[in-house]
Each structure stands twice: as C-alpha cells, then as structure tokens.
Protein backbone atom coordinates (compact mmCIF):
# COMPACT_ATOMS: atom_id res chain seq x y z
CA UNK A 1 52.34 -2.80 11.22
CA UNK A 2 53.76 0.03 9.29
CA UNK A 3 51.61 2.63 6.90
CA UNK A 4 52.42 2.51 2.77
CA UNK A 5 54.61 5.45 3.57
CA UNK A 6 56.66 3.48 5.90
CA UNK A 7 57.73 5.97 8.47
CA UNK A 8 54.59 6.29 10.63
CA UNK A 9 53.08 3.03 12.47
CA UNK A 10 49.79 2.08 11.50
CA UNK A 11 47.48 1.36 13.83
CA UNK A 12 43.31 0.97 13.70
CA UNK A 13 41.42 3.80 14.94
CA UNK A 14 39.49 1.45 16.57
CA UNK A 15 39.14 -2.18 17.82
CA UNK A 16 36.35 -4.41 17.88
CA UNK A 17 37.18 -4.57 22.00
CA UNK A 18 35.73 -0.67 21.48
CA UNK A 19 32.28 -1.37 20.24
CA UNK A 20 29.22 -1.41 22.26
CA UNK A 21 27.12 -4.04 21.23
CA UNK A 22 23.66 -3.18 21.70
CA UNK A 23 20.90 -5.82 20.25
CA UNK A 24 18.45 -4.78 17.58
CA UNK A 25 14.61 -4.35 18.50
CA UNK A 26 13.45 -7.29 16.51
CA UNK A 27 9.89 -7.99 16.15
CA UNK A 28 8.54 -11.58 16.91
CA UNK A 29 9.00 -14.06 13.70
CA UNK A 30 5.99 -13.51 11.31
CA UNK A 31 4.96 -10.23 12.76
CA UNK A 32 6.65 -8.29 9.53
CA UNK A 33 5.28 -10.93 7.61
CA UNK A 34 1.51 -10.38 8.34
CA UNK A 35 2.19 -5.97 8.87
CA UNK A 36 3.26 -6.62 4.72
CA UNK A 37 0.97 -9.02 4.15
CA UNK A 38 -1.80 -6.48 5.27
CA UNK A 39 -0.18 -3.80 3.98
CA UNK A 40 -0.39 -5.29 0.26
CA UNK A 41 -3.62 -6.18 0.85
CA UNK A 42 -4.81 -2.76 1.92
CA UNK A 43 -2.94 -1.29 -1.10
CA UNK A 44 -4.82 -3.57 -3.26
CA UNK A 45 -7.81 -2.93 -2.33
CA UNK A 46 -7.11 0.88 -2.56
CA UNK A 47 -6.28 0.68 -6.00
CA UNK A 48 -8.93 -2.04 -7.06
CA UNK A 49 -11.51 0.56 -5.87
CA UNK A 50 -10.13 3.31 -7.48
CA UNK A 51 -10.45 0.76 -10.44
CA UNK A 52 -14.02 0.51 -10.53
CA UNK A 53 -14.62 4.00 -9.72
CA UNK A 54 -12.73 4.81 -12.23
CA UNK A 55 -14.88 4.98 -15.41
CA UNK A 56 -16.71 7.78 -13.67
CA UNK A 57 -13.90 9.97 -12.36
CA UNK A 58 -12.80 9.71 -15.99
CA UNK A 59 -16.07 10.98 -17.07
CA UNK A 60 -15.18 14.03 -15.23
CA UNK A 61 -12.12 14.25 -16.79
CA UNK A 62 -10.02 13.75 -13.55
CA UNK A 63 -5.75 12.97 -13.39
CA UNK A 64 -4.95 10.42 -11.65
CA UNK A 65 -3.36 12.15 -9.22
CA UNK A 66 -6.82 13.93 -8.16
CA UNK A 67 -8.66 10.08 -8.84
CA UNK A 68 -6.03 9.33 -5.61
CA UNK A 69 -6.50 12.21 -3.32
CA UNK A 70 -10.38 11.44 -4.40
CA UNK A 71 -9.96 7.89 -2.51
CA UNK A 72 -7.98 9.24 -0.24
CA UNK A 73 -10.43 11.75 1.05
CA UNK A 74 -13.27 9.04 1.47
CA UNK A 75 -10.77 6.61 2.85
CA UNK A 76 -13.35 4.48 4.79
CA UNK A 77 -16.03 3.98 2.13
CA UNK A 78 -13.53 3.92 -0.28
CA UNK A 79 -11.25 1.14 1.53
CA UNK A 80 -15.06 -0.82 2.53
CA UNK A 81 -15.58 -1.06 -1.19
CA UNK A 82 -12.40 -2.60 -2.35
CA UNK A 83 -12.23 -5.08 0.22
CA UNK A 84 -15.45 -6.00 -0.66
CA UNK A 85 -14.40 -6.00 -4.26
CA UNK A 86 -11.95 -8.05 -3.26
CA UNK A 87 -13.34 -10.60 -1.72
CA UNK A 88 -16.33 -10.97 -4.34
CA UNK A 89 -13.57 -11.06 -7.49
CA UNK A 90 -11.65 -14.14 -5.46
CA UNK A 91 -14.55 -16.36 -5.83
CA UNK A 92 -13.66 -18.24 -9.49
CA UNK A 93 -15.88 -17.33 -11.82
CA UNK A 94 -18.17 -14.11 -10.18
CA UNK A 95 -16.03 -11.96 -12.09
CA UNK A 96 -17.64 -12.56 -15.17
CA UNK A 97 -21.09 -12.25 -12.99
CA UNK A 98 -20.82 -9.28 -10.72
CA UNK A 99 -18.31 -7.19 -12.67
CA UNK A 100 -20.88 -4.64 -14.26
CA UNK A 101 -23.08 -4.76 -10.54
CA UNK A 102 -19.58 -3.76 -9.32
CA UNK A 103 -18.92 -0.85 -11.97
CA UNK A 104 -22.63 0.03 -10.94
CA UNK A 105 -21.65 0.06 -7.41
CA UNK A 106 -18.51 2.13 -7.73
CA UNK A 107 -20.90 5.02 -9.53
CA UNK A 108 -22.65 4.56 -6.15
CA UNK A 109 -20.17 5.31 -3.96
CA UNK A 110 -19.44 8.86 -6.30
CA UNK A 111 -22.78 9.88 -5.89
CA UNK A 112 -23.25 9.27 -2.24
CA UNK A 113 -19.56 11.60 -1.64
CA UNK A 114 -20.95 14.09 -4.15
CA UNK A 115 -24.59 13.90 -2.31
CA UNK A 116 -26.02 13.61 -5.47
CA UNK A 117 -28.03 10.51 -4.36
C-alpha cells in the first residue's frame, strides 16, 4: 500500500496480531439489573419523602437545595419514611386514605430532627 502522497509506503501503526486481549470484569446476568433496580427505588423513595416533608420545609422558607442536604443529613429516618411511603401509596386506593396521615407524618419526622417533639 502506498500513502495519498505516493512516495512513502503506508503501513498500520499497528496490527490486530499486537493487541492484548484482556476480558472485561462482567458482573453475573441480572446483577446490574437489580443494583438499578434498587438504585431507582432508593432514589424514589428519597425524593417521595422529601415530598411529604415538603410543605413544612417550605414553611420555613427553605431552597431546595437545603430541603436535599436536609434529607440528606437524616438519611436513615429520612430513607425509613419514604419506603414506607412507598409501600403504603402502592396499595390502589390508600392514597386517597392515608395521604393527609402521611403529610402529618412527614411534620413528624421535622420535629423529632429539630427536637421540638
């Protein structure tokens, strides 16, 4: 083979003979499936706390920013709560039930990190 120039032979700076083929660390089939699976779920239930807490961070006139580092300061109770949120608001029909107990709930959870309660 010859370059576009014409006087200087082309030739590949390397060959496929020259790479080292060293395999991948793949996880087990599924495994990244469930790690995402729970990792959506996690973030859900972060952010569907943070939803019923929210009407009294607002009160306080906190960003969202601060509502965030709030939940993520009180990660446990915080996390507790919106799994339990979100397993109570899966059941058809509760939502319309248990919503305001919820709200009343989240106002809880303030109070007990404030130690106002």
């Amino acid at each position: 083979l010859k370059s576009l120039s014409g006087n200087v032979p082309w030739r590949p700076t390397y060959s496929i003979d020259d790479v080292r083929w060293v395999p991948a660390p793949v996880p087990a089939p599924g495994v990244l499936g469930v790690l995402g699976a729970a990792g959506i779920v996690a973030y859900t239930a972060f952010f569907l706390a943070l939803g019923f807490v929210d009407p009294i961070l607002s009160r306080r006139r906190m960003r969202l920013v601060e509502k965030v580092g709030h939940g993520r300061r009180l990660l446990a109770p915080w996390m507790g709560f919106g799994f339990a949120l979100l397993l109570v608001l899966m059941v058809p029909g509760a939502q319309i039930l248990v919503a305001p107990a919820l709200v009343t709930g989240g106002t809880l959870l303030w109070l007990d990190a404030q130690g106002e309660r």
